[in-house]
PDB file of N, CA and C in Angstrom:
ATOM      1  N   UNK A   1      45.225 -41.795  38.701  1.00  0.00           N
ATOM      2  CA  UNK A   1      44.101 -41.407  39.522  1.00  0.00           C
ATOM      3  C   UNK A   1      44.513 -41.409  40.985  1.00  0.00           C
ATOM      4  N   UNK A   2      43.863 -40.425  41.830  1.00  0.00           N
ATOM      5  CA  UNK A   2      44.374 -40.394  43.210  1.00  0.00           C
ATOM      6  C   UNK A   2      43.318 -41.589  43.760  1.00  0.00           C
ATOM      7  N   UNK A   3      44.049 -42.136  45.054  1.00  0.00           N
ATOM      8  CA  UNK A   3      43.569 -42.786  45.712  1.00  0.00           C
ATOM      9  C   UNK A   3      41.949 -42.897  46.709  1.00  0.00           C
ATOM     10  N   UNK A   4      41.644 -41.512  46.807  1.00  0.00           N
ATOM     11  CA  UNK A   4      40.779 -40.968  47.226  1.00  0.00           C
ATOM     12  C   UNK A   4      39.662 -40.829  46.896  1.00  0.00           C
ATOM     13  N   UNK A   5      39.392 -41.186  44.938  1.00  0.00           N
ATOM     14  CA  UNK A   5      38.736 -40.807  44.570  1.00  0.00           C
ATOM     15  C   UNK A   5      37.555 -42.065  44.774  1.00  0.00           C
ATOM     16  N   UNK A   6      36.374 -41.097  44.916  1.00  0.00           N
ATOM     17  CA  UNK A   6      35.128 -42.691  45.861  1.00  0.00           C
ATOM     18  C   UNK A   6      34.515 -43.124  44.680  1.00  0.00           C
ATOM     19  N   UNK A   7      34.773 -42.615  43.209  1.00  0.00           N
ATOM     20  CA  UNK A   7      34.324 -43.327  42.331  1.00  0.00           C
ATOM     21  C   UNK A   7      34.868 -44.390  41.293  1.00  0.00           C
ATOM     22  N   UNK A   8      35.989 -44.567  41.944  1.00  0.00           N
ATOM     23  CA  UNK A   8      37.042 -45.367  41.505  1.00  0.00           C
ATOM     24  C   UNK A   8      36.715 -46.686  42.252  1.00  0.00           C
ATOM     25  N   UNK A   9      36.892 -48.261  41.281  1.00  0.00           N
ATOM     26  CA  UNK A   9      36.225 -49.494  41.669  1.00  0.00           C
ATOM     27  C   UNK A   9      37.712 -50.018  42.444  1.00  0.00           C
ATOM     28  N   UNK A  10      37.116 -50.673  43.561  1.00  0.00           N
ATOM     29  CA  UNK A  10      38.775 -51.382  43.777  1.00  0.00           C
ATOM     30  C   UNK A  10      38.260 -52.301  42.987  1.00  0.00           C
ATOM     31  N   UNK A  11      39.824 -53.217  42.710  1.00  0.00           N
ATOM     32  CA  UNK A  11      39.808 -54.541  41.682  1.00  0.00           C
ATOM     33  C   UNK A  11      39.829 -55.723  42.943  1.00  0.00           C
ATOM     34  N   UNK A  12      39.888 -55.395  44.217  1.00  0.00           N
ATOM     35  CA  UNK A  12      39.285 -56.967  45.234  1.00  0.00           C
ATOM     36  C   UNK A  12      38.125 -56.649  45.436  1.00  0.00           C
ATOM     37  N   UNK A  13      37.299 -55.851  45.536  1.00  0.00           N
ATOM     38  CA  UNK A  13      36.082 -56.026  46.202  1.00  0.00           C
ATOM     39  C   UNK A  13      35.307 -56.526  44.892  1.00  0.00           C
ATOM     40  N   UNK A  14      34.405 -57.723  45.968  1.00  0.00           N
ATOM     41  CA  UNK A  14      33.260 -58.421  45.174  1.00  0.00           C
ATOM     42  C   UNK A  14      32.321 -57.635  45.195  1.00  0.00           C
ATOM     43  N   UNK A  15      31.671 -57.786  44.194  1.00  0.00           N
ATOM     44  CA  UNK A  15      29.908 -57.619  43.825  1.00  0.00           C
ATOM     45  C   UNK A  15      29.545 -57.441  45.005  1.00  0.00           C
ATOM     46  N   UNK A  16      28.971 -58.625  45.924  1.00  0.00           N
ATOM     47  CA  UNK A  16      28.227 -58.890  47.296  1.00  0.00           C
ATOM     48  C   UNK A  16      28.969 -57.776  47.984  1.00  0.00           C
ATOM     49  N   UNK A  17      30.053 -57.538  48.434  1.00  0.00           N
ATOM     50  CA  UNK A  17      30.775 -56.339  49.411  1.00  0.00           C
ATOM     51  C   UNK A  17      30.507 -55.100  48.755  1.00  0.00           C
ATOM     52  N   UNK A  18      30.416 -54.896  47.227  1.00  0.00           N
ATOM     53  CA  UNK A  18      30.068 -53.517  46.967  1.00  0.00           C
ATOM     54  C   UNK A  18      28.587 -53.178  47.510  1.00  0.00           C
ATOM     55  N   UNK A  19      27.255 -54.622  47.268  1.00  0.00           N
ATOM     56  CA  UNK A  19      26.079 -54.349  47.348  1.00  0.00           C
ATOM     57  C   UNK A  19      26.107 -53.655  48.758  1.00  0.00           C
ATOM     58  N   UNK A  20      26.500 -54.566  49.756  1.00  0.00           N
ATOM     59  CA  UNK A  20      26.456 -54.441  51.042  1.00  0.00           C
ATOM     60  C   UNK A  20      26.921 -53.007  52.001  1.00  0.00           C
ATOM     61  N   UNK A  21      27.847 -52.466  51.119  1.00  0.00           N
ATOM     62  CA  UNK A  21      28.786 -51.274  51.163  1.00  0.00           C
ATOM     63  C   UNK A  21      27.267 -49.672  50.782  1.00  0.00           C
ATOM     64  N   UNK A  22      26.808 -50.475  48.795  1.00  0.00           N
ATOM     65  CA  UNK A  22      26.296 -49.274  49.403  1.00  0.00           C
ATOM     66  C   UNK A  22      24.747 -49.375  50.141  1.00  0.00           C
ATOM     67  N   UNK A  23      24.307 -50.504  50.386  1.00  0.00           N
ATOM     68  CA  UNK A  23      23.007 -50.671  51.141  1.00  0.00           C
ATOM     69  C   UNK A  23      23.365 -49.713  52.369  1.00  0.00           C
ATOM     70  N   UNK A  24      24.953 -50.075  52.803  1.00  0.00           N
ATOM     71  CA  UNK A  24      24.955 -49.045  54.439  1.00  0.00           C
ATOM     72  C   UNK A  24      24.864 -47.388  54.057  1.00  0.00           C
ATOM     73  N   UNK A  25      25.557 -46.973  52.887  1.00  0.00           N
ATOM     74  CA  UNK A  25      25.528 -45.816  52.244  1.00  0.00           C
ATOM     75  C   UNK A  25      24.052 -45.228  52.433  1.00  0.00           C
ATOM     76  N   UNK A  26      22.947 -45.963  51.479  1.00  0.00           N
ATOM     77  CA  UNK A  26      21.976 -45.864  51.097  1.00  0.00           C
ATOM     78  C   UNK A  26      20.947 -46.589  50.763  1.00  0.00           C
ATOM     79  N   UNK A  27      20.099 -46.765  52.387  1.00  0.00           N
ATOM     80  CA  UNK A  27      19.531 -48.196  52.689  1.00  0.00           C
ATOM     81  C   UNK A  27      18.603 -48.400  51.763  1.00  0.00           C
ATOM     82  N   UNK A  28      17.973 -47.183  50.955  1.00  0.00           N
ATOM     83  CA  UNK A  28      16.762 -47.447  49.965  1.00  0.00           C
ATOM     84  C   UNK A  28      17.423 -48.218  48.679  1.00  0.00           C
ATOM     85  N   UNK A  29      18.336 -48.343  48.443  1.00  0.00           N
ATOM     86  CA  UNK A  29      19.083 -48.666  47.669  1.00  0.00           C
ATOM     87  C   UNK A  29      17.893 -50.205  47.554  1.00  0.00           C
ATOM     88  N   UNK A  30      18.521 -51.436  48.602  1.00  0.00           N
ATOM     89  CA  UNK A  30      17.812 -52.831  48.253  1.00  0.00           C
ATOM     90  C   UNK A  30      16.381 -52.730  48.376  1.00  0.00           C
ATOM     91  N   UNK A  31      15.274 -51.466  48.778  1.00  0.00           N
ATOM     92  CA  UNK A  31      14.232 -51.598  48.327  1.00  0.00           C
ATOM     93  C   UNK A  31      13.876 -51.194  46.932  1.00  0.00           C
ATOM     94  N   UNK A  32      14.612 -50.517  46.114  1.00  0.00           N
ATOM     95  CA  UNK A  32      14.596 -50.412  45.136  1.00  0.00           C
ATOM     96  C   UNK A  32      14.837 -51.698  44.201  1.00  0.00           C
ATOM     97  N   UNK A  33      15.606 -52.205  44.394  1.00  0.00           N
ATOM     98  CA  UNK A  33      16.270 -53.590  44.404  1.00  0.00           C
ATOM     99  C   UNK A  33      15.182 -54.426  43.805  1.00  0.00           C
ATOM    100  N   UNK A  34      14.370 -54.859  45.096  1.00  0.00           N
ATOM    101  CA  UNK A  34      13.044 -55.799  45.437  1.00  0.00           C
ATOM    102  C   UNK A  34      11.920 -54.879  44.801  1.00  0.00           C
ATOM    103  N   UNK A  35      11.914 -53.849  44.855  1.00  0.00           N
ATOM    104  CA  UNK A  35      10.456 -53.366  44.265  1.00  0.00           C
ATOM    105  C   UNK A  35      10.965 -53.497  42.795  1.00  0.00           C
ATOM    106  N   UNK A  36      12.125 -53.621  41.981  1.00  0.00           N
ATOM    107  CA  UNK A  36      11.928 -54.134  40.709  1.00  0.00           C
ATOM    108  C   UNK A  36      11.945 -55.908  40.327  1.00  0.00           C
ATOM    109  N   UNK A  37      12.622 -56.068  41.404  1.00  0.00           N
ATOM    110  CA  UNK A  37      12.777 -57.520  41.102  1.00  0.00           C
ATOM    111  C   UNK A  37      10.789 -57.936  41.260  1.00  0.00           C
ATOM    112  N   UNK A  38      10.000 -57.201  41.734  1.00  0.00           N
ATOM    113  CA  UNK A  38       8.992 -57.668  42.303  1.00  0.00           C
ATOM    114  C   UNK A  38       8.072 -57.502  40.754  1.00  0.00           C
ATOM    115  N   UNK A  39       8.307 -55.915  40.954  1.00  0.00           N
ATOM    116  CA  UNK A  39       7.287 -55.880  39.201  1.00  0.00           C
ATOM    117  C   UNK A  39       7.502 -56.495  38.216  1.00  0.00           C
ATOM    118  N   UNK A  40       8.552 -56.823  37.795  1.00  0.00           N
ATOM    119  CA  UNK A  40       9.084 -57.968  36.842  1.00  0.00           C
ATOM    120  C   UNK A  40       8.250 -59.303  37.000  1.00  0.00           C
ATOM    121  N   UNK A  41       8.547 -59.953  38.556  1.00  0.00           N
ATOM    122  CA  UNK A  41       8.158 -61.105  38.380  1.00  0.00           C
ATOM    123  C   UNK A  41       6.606 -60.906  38.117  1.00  0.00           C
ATOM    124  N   UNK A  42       5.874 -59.619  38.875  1.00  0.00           N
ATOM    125  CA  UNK A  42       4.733 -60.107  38.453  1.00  0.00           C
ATOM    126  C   UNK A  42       4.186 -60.091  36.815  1.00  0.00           C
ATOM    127  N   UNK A  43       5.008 -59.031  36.036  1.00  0.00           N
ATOM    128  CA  UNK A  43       5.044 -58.917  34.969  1.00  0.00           C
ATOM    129  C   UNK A  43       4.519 -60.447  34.134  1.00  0.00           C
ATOM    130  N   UNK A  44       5.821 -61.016  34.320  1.00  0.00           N
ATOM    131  CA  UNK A  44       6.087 -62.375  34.226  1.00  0.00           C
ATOM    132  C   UNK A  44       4.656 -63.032  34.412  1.00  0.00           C
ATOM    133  N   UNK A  45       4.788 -62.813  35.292  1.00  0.00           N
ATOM    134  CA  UNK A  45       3.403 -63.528  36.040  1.00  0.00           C
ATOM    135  C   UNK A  45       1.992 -63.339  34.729  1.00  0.00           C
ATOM    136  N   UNK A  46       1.647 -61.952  34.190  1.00  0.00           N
ATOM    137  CA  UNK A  46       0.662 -61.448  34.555  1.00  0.00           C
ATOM    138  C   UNK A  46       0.619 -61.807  32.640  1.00  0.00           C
ATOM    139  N   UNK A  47       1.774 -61.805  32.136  1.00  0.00           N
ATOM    140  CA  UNK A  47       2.246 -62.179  30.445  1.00  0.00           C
ATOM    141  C   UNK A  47       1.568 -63.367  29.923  1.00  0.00           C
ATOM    142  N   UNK A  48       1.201 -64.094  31.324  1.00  0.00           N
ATOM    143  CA  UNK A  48       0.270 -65.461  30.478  1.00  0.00           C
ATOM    144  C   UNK A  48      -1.097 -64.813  30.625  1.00  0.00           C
ATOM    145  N   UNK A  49      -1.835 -64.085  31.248  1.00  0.00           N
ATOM    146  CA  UNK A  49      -3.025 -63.740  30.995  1.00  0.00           C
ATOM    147  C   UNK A  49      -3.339 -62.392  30.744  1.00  0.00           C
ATOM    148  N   UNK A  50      -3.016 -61.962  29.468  1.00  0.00           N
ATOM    149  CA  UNK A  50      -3.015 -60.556  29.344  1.00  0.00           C
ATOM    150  C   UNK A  50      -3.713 -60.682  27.957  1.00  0.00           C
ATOM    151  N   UNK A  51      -4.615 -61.217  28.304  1.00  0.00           N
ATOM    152  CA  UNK A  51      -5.523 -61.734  26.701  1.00  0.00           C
ATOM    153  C   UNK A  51      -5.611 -60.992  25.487  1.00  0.00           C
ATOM    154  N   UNK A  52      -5.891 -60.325  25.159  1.00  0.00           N
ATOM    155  CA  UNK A  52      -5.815 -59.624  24.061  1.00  0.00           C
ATOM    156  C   UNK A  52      -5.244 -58.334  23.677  1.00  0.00           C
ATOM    157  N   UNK A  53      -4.329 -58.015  24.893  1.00  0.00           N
ATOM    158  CA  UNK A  53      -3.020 -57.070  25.008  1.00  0.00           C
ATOM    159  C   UNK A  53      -2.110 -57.322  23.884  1.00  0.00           C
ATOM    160  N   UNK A  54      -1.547 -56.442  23.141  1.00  0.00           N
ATOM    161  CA  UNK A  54      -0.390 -56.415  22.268  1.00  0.00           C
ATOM    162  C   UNK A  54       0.829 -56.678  23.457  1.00  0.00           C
ATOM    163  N   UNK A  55       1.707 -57.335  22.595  1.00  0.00           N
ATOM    164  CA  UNK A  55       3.224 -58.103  23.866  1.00  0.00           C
ATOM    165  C   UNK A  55       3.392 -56.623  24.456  1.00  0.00           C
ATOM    166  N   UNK A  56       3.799 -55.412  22.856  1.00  0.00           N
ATOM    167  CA  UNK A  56       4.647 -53.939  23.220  1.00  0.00           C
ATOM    168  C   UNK A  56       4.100 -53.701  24.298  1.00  0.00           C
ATOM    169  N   UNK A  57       2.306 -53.470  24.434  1.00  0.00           N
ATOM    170  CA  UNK A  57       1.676 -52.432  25.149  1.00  0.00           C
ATOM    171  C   UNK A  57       1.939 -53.070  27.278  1.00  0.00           C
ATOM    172  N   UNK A  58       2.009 -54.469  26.736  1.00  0.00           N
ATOM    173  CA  UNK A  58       2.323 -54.647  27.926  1.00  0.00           C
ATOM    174  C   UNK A  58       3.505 -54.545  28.587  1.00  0.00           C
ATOM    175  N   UNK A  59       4.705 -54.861  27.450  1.00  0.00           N
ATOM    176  CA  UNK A  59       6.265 -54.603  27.946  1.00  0.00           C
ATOM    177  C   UNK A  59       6.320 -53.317  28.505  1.00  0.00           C
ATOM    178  N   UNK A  60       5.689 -52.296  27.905  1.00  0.00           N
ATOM    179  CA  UNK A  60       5.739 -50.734  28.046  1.00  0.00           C
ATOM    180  C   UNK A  60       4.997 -50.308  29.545  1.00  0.00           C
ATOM    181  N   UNK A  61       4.278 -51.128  29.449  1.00  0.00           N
ATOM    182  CA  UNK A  61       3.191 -50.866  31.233  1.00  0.00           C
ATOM    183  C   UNK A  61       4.058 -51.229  32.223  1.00  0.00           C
ATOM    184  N   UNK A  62       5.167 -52.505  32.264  1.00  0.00           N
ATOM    185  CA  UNK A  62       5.828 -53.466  33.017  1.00  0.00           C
ATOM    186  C   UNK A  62       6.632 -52.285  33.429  1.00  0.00           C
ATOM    187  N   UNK A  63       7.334 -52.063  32.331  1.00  0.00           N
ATOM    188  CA  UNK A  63       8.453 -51.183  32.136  1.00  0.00           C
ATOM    189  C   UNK A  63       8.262 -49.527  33.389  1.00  0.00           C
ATOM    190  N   UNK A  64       7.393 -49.443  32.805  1.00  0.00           N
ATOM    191  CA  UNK A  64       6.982 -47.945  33.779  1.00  0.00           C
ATOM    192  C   UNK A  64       6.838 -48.140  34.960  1.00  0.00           C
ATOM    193  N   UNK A  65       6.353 -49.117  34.940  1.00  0.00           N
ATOM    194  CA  UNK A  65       5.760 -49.702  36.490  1.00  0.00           C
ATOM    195  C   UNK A  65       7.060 -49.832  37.178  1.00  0.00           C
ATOM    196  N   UNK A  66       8.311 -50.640  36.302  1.00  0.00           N
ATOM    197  CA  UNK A  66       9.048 -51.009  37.676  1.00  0.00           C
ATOM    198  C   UNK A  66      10.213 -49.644  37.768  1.00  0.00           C
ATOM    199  N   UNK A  67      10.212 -49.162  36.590  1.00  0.00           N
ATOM    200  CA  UNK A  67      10.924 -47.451  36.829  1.00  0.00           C
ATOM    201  C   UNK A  67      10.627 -46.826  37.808  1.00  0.00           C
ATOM    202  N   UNK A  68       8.898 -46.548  38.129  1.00  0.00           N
ATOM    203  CA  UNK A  68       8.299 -45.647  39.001  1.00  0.00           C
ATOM    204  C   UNK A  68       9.076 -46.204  39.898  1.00  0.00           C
ATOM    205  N   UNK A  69       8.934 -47.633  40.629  1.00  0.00           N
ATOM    206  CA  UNK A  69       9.327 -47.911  41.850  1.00  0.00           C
ATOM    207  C   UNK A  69      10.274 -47.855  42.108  1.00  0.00           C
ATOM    208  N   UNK A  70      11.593 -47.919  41.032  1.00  0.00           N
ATOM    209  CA  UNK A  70      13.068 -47.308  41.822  1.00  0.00           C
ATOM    210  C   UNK A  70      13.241 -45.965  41.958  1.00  0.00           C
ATOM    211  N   UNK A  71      12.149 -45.229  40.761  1.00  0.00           N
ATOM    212  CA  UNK A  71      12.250 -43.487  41.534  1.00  0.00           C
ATOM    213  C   UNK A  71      12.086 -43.342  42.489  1.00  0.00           C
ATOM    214  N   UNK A  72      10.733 -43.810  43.034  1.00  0.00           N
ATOM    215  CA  UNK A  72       9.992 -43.896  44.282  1.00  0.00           C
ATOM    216  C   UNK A  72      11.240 -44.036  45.266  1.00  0.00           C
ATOM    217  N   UNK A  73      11.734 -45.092  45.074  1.00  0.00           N
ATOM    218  CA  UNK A  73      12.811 -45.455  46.541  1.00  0.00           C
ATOM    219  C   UNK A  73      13.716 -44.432  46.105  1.00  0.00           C
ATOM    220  N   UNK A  74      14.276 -43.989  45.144  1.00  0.00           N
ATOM    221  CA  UNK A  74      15.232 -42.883  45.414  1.00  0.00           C
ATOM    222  C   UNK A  74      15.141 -42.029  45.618  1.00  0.00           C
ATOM    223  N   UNK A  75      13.698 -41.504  45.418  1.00  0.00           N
ATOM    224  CA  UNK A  75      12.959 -39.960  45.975  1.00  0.00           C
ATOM    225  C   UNK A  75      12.446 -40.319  47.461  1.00  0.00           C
ATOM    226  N   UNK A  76      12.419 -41.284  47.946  1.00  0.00           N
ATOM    227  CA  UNK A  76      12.289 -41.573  49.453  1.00  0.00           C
ATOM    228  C   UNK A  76      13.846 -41.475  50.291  1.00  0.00           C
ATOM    229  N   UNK A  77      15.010 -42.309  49.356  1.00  0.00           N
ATOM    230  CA  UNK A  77      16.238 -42.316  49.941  1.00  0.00           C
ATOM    231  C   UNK A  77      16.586 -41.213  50.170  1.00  0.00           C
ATOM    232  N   UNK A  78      16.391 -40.212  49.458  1.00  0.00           N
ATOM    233  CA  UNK A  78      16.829 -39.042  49.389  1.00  0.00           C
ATOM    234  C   UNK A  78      16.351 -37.857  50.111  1.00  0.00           C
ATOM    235  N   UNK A  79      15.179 -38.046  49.960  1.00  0.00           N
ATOM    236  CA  UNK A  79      14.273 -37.660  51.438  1.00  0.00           C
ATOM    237  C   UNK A  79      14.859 -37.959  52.777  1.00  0.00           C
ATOM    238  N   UNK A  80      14.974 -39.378  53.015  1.00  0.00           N
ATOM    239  CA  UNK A  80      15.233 -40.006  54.323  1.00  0.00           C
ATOM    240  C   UNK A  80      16.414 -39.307  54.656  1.00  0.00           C
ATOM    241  N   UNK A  81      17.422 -39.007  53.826  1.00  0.00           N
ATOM    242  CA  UNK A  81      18.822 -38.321  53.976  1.00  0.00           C
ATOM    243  C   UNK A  81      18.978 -36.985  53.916  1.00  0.00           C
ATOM    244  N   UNK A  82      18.244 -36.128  53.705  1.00  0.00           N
ATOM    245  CA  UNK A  82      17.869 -35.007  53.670  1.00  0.00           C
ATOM    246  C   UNK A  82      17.057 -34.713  55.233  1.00  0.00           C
ATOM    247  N   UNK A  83      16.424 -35.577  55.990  1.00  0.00           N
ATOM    248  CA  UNK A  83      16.037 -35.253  57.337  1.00  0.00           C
ATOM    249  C   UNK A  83      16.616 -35.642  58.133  1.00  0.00           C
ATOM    250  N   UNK A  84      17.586 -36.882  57.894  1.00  0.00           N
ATOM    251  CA  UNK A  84      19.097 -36.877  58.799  1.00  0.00           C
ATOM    252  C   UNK A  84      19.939 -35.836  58.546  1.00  0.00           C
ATOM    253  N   UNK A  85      20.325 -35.223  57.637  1.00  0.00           N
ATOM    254  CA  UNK A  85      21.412 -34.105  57.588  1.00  0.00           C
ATOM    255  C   UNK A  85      20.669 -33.005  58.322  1.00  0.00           C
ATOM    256  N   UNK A  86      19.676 -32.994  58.161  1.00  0.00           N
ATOM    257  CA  UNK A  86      18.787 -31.548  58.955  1.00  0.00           C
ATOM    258  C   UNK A  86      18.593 -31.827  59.759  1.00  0.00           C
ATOM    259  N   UNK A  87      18.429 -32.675  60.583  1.00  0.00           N
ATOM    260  CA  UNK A  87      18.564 -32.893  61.679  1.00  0.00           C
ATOM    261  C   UNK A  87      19.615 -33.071  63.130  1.00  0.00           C
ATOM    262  N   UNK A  88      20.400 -33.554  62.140  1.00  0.00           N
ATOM    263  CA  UNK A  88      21.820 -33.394  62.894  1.00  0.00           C
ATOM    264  C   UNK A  88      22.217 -32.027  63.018  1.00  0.00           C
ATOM    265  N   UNK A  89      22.033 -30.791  61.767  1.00  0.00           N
ATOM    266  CA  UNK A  89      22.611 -29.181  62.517  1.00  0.00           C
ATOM    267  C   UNK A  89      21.886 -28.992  63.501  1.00  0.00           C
TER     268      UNK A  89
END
């Protein structure tokens, strides 16, 4: 493989330096991040009082819920980067 190629992992870089690497890439990146880490917990949260909910119907609600929100940030990231490139010609 050539050296060049940006989808190739180096074998020193940590986890934390890749996160950090592509947060500068693509800052929506860690709100995506937090808006799942967020629906989860409330998930979590919400699993002790979901009274007469089937477990599935609620795993399946959780589930969508925290999908939407990393689309969301990537259809925003992508946005956001799309009016910097147009903006700069």
């Amino acid at each position: 493989m050539s050296s060049d190629n940006q989808w190739s992992a180096d074998k020193d870089e940590s986890q934390l330096s890749r996160l950090i690497r592509k947060s500068r890439d693509s800052p929506f990146v860690p709100v995506g991040i937090a808006g799942f880490v967020a629906v989860v917990s409330y998930g979590l949260y919400k699993l002790k009082y979901r009274r007469d909910q089937k477990m599935s119907i609620h795993l399946i609600h959780m589930r969508v819920a925290a999908q939407g929100f990393v689309v969301g940030a990537v259809t925003l990231g992508n946005l956001f980067n799309l009016y910097l490139v147009s903006s700069c010609l």
